[in-house]
C-alpha atoms as a PDB file:
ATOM      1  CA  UNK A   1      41.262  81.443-240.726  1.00  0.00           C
ATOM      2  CA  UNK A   2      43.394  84.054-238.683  1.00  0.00           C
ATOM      3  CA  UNK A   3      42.779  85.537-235.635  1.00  0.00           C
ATOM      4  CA  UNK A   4      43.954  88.983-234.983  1.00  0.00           C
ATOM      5  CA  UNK A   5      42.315  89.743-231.615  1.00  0.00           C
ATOM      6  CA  UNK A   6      38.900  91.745-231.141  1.00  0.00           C
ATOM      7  CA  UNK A   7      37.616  94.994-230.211  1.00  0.00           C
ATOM      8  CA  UNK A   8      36.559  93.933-226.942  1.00  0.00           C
ATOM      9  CA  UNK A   9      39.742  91.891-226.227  1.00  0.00           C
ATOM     10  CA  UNK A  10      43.296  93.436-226.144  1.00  0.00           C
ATOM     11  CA  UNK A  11      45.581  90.425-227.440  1.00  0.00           C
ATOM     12  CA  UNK A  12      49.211  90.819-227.296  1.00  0.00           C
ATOM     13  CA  UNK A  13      50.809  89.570-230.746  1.00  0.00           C
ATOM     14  CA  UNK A  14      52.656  86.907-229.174  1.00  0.00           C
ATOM     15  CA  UNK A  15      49.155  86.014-228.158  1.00  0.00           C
ATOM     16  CA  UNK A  16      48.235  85.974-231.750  1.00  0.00           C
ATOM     17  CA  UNK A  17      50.860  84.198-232.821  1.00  0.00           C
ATOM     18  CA  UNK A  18      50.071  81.322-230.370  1.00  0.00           C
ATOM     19  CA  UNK A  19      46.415  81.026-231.495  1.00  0.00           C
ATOM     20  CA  UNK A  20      47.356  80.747-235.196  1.00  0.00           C
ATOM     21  CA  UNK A  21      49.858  78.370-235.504  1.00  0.00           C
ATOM     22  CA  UNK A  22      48.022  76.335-232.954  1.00  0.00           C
ATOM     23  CA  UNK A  23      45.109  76.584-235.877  1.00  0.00           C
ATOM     24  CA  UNK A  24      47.660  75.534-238.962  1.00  0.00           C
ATOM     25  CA  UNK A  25      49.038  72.498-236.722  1.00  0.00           C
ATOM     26  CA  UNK A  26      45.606  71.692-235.614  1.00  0.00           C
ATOM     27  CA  UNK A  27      46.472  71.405-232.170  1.00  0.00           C
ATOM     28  CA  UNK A  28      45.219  71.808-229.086  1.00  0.00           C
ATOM     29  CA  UNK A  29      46.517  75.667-227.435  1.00  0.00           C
ATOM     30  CA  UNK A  30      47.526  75.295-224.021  1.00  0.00           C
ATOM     31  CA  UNK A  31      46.984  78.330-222.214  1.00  0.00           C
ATOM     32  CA  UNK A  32      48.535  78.915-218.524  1.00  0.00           C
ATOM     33  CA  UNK A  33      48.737  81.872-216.764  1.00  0.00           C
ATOM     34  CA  UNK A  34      47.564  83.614-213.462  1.00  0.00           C
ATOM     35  CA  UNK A  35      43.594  83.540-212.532  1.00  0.00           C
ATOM     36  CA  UNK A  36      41.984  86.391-213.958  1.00  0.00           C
ATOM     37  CA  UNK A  37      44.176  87.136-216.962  1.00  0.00           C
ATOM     38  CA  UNK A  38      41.977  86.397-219.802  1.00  0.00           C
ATOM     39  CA  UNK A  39      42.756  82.777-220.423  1.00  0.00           C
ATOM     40  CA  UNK A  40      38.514  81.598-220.512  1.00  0.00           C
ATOM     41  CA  UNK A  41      37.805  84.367-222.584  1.00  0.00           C
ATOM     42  CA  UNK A  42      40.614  84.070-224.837  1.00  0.00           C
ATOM     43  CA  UNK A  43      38.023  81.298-226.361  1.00  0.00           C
ATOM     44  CA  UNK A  44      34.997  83.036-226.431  1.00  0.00           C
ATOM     45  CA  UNK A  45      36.941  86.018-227.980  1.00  0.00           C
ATOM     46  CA  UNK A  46      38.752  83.169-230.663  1.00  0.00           C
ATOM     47  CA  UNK A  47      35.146  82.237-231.496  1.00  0.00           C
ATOM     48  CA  UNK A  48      33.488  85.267-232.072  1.00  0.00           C
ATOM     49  CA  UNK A  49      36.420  86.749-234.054  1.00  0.00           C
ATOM     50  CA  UNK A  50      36.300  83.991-236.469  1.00  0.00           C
ATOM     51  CA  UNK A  51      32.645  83.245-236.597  1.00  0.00           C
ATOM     52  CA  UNK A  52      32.595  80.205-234.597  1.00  0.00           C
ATOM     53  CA  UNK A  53      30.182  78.115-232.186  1.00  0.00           C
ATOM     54  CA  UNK A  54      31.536  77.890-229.042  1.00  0.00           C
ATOM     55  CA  UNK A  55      31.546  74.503-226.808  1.00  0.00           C
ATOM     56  CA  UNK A  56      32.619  74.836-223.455  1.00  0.00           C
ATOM     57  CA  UNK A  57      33.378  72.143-220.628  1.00  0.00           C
ATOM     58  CA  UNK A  58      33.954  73.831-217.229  1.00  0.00           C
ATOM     59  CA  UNK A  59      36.215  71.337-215.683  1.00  0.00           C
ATOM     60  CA  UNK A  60      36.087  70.568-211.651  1.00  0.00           C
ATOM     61  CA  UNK A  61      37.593  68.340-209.436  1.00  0.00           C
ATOM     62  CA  UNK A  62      35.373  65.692-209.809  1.00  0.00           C
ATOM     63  CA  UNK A  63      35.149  65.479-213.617  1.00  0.00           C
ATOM     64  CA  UNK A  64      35.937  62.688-215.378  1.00  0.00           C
ATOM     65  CA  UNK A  65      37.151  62.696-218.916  1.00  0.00           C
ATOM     66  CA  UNK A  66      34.973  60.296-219.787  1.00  0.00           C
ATOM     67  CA  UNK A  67      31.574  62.627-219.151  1.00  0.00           C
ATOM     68  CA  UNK A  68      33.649  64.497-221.999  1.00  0.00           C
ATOM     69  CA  UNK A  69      32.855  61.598-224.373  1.00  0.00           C
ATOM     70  CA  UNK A  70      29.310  60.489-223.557  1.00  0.00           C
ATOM     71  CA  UNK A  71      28.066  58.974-220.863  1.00  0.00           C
ATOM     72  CA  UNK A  72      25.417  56.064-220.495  1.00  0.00           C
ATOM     73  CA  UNK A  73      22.534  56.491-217.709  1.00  0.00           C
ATOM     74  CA  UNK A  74      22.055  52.778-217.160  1.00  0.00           C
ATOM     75  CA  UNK A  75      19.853  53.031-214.324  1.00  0.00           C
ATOM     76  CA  UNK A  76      17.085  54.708-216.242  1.00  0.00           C
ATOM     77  CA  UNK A  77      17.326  51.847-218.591  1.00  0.00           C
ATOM     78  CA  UNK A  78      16.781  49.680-215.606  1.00  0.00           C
ATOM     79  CA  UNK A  79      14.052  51.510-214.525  1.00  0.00           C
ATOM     80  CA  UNK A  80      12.561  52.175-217.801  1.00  0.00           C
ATOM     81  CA  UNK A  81      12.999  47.910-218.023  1.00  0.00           C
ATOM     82  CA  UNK A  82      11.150  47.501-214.970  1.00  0.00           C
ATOM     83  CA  UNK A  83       8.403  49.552-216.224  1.00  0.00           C
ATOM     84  CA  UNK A  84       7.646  48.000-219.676  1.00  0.00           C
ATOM     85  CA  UNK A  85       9.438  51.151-221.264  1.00  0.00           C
ATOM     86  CA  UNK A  86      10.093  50.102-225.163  1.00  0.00           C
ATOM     87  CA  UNK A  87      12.772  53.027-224.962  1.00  0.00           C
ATOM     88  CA  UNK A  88      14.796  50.342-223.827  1.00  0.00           C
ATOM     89  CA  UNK A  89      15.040  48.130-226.618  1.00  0.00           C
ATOM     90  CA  UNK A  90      17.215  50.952-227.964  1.00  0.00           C
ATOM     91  CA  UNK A  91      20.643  51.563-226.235  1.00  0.00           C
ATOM     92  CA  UNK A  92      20.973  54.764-227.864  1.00  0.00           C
ATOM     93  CA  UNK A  93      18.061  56.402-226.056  1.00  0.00           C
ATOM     94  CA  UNK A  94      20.176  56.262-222.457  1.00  0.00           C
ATOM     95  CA  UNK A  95      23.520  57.829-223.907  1.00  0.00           C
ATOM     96  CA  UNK A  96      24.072  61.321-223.269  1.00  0.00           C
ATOM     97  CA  UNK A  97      26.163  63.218-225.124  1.00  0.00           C
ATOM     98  CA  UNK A  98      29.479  64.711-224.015  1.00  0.00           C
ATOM     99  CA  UNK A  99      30.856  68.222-224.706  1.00  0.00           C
ATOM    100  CA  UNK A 100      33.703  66.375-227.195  1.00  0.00           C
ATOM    101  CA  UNK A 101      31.149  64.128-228.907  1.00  0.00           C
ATOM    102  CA  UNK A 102      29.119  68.065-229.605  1.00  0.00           C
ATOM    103  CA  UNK A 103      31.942  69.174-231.309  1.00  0.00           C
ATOM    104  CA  UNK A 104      32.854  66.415-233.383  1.00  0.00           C
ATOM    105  CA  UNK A 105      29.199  65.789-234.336  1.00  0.00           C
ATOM    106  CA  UNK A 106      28.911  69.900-235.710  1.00  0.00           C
ATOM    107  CA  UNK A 107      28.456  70.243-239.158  1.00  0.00           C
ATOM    108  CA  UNK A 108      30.359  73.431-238.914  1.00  0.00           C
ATOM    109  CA  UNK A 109      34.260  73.977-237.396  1.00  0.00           C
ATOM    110  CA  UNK A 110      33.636  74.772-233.741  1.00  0.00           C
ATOM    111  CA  UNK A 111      35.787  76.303-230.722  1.00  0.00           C
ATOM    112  CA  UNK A 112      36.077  73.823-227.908  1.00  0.00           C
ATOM    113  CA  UNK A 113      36.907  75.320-224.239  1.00  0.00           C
ATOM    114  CA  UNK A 114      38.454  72.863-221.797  1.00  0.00           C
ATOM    115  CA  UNK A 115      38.330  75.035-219.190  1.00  0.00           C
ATOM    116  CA  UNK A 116      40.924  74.748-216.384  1.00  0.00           C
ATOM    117  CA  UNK A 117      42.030  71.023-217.097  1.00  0.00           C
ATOM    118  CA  UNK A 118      44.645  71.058-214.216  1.00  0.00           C
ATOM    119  CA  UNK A 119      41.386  71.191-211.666  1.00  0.00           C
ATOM    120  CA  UNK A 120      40.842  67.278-212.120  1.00  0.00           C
ATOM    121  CA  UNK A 121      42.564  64.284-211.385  1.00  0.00           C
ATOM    122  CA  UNK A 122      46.414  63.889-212.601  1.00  0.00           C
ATOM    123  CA  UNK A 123      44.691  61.059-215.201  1.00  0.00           C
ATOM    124  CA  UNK A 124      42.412  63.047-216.987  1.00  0.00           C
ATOM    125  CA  UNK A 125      44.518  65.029-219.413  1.00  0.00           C
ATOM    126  CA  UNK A 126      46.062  61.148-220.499  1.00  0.00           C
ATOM    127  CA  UNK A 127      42.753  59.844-220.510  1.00  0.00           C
ATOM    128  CA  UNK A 128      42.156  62.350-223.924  1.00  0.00           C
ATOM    129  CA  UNK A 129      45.261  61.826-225.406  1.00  0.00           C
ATOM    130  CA  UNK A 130      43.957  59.592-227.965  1.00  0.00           C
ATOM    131  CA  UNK A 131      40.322  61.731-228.203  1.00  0.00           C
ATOM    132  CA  UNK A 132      42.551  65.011-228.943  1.00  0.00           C
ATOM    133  CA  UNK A 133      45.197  63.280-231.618  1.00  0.00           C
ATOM    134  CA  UNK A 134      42.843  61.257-233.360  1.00  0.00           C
ATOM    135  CA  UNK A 135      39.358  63.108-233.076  1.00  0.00           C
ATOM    136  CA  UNK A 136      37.228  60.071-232.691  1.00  0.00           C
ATOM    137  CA  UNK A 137      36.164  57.916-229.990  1.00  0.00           C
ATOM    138  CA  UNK A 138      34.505  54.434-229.891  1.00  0.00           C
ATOM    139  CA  UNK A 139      31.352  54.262-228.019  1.00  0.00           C
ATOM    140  CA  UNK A 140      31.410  50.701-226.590  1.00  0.00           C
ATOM    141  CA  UNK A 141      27.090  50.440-226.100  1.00  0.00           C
ATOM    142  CA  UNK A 142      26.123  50.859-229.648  1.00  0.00           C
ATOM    143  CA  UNK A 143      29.220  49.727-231.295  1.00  0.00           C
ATOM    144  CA  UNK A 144      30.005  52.698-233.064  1.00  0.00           C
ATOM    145  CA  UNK A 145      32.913  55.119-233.843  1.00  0.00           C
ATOM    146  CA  UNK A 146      32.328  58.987-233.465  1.00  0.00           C
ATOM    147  CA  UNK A 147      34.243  61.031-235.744  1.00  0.00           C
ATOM    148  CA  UNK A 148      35.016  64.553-236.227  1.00  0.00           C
ATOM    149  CA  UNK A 149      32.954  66.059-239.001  1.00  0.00           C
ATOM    150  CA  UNK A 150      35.155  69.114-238.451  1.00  0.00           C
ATOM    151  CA  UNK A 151      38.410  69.376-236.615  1.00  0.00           C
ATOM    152  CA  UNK A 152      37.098  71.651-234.028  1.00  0.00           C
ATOM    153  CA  UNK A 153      39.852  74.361-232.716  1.00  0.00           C
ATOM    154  CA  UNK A 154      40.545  73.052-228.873  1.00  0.00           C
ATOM    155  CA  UNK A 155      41.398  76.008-226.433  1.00  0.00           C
ATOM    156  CA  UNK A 156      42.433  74.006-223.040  1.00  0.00           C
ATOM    157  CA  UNK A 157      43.353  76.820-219.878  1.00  0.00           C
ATOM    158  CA  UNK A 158      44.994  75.597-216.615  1.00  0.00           C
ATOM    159  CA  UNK A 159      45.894  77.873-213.831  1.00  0.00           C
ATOM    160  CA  UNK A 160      48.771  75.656-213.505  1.00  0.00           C
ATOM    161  CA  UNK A 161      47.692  74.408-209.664  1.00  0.00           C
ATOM    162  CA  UNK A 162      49.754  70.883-210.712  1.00  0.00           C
ATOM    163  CA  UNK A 163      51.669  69.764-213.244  1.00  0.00           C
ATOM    164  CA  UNK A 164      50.557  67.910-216.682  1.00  0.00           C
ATOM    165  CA  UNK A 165      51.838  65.076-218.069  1.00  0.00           C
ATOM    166  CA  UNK A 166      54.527  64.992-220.728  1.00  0.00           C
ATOM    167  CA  UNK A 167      52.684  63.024-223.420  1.00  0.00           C
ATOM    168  CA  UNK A 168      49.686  65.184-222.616  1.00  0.00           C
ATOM    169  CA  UNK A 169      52.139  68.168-223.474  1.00  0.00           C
ATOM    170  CA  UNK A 170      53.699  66.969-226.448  1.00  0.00           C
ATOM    171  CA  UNK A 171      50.077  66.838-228.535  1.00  0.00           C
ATOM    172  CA  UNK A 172      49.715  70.905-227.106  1.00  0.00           C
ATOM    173  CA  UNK A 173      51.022  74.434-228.653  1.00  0.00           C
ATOM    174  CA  UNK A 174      52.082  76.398-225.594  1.00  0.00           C
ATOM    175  CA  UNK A 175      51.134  80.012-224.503  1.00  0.00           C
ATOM    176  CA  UNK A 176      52.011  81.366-221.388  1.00  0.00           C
ATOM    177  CA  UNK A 177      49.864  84.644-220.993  1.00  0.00           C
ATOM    178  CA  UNK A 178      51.859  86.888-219.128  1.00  0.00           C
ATOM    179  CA  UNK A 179      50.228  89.526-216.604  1.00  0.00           C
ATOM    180  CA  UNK A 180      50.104  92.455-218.809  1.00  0.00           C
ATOM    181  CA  UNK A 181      52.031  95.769-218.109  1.00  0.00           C
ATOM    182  CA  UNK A 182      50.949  99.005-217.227  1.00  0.00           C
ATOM    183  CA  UNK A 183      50.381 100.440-221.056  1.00  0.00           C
ATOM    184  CA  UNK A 184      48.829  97.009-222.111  1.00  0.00           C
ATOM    185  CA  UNK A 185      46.736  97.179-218.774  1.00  0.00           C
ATOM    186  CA  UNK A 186      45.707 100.564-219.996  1.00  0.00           C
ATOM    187  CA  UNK A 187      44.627  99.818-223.252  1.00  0.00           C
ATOM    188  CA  UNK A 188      42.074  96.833-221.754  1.00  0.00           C
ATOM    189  CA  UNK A 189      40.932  99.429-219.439  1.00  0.00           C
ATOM    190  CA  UNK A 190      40.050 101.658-222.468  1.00  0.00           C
ATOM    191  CA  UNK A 191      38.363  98.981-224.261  1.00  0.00           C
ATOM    192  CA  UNK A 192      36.109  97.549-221.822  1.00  0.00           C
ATOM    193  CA  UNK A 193      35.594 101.984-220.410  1.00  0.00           C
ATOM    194  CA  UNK A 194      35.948 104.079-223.243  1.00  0.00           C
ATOM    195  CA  UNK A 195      35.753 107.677-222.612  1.00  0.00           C
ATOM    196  CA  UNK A 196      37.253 106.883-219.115  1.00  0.00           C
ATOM    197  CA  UNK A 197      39.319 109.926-217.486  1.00  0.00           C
ATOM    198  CA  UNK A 198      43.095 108.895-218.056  1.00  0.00           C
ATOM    199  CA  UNK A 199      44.311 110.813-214.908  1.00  0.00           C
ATOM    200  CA  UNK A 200      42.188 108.574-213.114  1.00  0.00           C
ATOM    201  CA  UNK A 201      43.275 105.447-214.805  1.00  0.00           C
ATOM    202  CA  UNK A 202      46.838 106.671-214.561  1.00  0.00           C
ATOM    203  CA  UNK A 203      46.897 107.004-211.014  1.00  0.00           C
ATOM    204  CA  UNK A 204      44.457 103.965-209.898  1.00  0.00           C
ATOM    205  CA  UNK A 205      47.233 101.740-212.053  1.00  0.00           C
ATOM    206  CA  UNK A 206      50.306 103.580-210.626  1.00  0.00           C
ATOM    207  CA  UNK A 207      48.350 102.618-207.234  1.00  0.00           C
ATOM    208  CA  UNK A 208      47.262  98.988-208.518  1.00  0.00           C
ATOM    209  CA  UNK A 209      50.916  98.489-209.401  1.00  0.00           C
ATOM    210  CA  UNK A 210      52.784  98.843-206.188  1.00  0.00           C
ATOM    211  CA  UNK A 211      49.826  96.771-204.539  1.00  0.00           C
ATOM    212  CA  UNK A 212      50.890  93.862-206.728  1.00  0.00           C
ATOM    213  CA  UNK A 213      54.599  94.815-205.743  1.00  0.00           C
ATOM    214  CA  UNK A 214      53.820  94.407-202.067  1.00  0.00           C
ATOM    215  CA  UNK A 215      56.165  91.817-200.554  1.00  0.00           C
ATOM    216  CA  UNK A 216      54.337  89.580-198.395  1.00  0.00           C
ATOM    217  CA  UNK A 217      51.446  89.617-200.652  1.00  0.00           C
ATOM    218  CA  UNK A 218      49.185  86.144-200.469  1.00  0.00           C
ATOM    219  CA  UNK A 219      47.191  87.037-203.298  1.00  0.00           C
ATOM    220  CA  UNK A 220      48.382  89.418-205.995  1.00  0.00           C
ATOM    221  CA  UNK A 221      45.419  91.396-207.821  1.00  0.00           C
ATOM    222  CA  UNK A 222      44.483  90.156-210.860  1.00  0.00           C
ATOM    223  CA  UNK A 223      43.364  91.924-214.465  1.00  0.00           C
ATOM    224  CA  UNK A 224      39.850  91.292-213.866  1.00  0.00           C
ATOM    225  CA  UNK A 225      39.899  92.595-210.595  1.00  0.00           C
ATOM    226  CA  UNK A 226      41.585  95.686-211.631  1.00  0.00           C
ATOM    227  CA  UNK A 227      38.966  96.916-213.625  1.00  0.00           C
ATOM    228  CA  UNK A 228      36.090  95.946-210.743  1.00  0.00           C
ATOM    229  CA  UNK A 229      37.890  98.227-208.658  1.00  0.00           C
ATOM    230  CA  UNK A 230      38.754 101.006-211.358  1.00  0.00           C
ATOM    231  CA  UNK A 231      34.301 100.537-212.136  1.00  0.00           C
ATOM    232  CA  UNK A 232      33.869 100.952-208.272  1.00  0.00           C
ATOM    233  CA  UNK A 233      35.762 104.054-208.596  1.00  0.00           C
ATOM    234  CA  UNK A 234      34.459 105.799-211.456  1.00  0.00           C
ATOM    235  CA  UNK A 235      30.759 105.036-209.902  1.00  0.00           C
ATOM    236  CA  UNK A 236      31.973 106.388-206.629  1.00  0.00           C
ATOM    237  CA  UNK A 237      33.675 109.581-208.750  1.00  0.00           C
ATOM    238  CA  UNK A 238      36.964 109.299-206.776  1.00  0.00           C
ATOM    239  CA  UNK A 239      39.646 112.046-207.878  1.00  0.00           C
ATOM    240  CA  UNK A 240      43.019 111.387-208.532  1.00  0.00           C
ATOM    241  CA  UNK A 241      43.663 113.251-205.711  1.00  0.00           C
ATOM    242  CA  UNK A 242      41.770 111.413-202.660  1.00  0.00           C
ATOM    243  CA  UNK A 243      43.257 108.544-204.608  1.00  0.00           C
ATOM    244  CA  UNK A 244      46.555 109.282-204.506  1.00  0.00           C
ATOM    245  CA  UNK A 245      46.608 111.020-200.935  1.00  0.00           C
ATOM    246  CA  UNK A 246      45.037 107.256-199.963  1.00  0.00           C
ATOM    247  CA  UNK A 247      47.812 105.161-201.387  1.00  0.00           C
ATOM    248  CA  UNK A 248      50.570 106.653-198.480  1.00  0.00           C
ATOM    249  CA  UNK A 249      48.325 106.847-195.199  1.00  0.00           C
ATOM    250  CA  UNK A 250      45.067 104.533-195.738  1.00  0.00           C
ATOM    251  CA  UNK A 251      43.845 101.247-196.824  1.00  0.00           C
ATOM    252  CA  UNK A 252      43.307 100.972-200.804  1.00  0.00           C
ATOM    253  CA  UNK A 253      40.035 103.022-201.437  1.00  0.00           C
ATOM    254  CA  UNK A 254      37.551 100.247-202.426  1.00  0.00           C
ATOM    255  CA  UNK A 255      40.075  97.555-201.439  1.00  0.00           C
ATOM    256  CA  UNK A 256      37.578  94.349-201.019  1.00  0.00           C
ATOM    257  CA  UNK A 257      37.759  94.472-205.076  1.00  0.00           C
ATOM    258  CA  UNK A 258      41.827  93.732-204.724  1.00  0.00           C
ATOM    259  CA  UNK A 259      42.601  92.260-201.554  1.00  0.00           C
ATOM    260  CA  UNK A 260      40.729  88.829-200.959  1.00  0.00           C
ATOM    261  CA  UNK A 261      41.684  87.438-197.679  1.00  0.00           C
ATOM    262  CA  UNK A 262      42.463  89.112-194.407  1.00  0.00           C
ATOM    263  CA  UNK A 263      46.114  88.313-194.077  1.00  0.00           C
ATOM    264  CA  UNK A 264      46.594  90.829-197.034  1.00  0.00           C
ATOM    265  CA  UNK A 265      43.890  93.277-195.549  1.00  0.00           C
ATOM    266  CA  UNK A 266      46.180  93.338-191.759  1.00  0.00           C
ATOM    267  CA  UNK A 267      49.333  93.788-194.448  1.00  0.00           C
ATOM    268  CA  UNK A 268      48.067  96.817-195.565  1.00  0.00           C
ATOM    269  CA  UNK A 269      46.266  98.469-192.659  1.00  0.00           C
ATOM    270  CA  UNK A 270      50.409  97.409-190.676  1.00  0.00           C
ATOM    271  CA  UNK A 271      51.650  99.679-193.523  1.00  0.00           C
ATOM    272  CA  UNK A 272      49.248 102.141-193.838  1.00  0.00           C
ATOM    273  CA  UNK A 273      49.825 102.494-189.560  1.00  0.00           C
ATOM    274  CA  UNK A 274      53.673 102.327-190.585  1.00  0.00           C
ATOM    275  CA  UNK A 275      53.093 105.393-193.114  1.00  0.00           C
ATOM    276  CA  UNK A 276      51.420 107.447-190.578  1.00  0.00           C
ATOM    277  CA  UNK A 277      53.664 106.759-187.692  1.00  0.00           C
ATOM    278  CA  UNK A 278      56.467 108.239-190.103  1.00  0.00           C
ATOM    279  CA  UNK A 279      54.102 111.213-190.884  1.00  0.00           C
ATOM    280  CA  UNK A 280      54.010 112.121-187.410  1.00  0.00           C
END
């Protein structure tokens, strides 16, 4: 079972490298990098490559790694009680199924997406230590032990917002996915809009480059965003020309695809002002 990257996903062979050996140790791959480099779809990408269900638990602030296990509804029990329900005389009927107890209960290997872990409280990557290492769980209602039919392959992401704990860490292979350079850039621009003209991808990355370079930047562009804004401008058939006069005397053509908050936004109209000011 190797993974060698798809034709709709542009994966580095450090990348590669990462998702393999994470597969032979049968470990979970930690994946950090910035928003909007690829880390979500890394999974989907894993599991279509090899043939693969994929499971995915979006993780928020408010999840609990419990409601990754299963989770037991006792106040419909209590109201199915009250109402002479015989669904009650059978625990079972009132636990619901977590994402974790889906993919150890497959009869196949599955890909399971913990997506963005470091969203939830500090506790919840040590409250699946023992989940993770072990692939079981007990389930305390009905007495019995869930075990992985298959080892599933576990693809956690984190956007690295705080820190995870050390013992979480040690169970994990590492990749840190690096925000690609210009040629890689260019390649997942190709991918995702063949036929594309390369002057204009040339110059709208020569462009999206120095934006990211921008000292004082809040937010730098990410991946994703780069190719919104290189779609906006193929729709809106900008030239390589009106983009590159742009870059020295104007705002970014299109630039609510790159910049996100309005600090950046006064950044760039202060320099495009600068730029004209000079011109004068």
């Amino acid at each position: 079972m190797q993974f060698e990257g798809t034709s709709a996903y542009v994966a580095e062979k450090d990348l590669t490298v990462a998702v393999n050996a994470a597969i032979r140790l049968e470990r979970p791959l930690l994946v950090k990098g910035e928003p909007g480099t690829g880390k979500t779809e890394l999974a989907v990408q894993i599991a279509s490559a090899l043939g693969l269900e994929l499971i995915e638990w979006s993780v928020k602030s408010t999840t609990k790694a419990q409601q990754g296990l299963y989770e037991y509804d006792a106040v419909s029990r209590l109201r199915d009680s009250q109402l002479g329900d015989e669904r009650v005389n059978d625990v079972a009927n009132y636990i619901r199924r977590g994402k974790l107890w889906e993919a150890f209960a497959a009869d196949k290997k599955t890909v399971l997406l913990i997506d963005e872990i470091d969203k939830a409280d500090i506790e919840f990557p040590n409250d699946l230590l023992q989940e993770l290492d072990r692939m079981e769980f007990f389930v305390y209602e009905t007495g019995e032990t869930i075990r992985a039919r298959q080892r599933p392959i576990v693809i956690i992401t984190s956007n690295n917002e705080k820190e995870l704990p050390d013992a979480f860490l040690r169970r994990c292979f590492f990749h840190y996915i690096r925000f690609p350079d210009m040629e890689t850039l260019q390649r997942i621009v190709d991918v995702h809009y063949p036929g594309i003209k390369q002057t204009l991808v040339r110059e709208a990355l020569t462009q999206f480059y120095e934006i990211r370079e921008t000292a004082g930047l809040k937010k730098k562009p990410s991946t994703s965003e780069a190719l919104d804004w290189i779609r906006l401008l193929v729709a809106d058939d900008v030239s390589p020309e009106t983009l590159r006069g742009d870059a020295k005397n104007a705002l970014p053509k299109l630039h609510g695809a790159l910049l996100k908050n309005e600090q950046d936004v006064h950044l760039f109209e202060r320099l495009a002002f600068l730029a004209r000011q000079r011109g004068n």
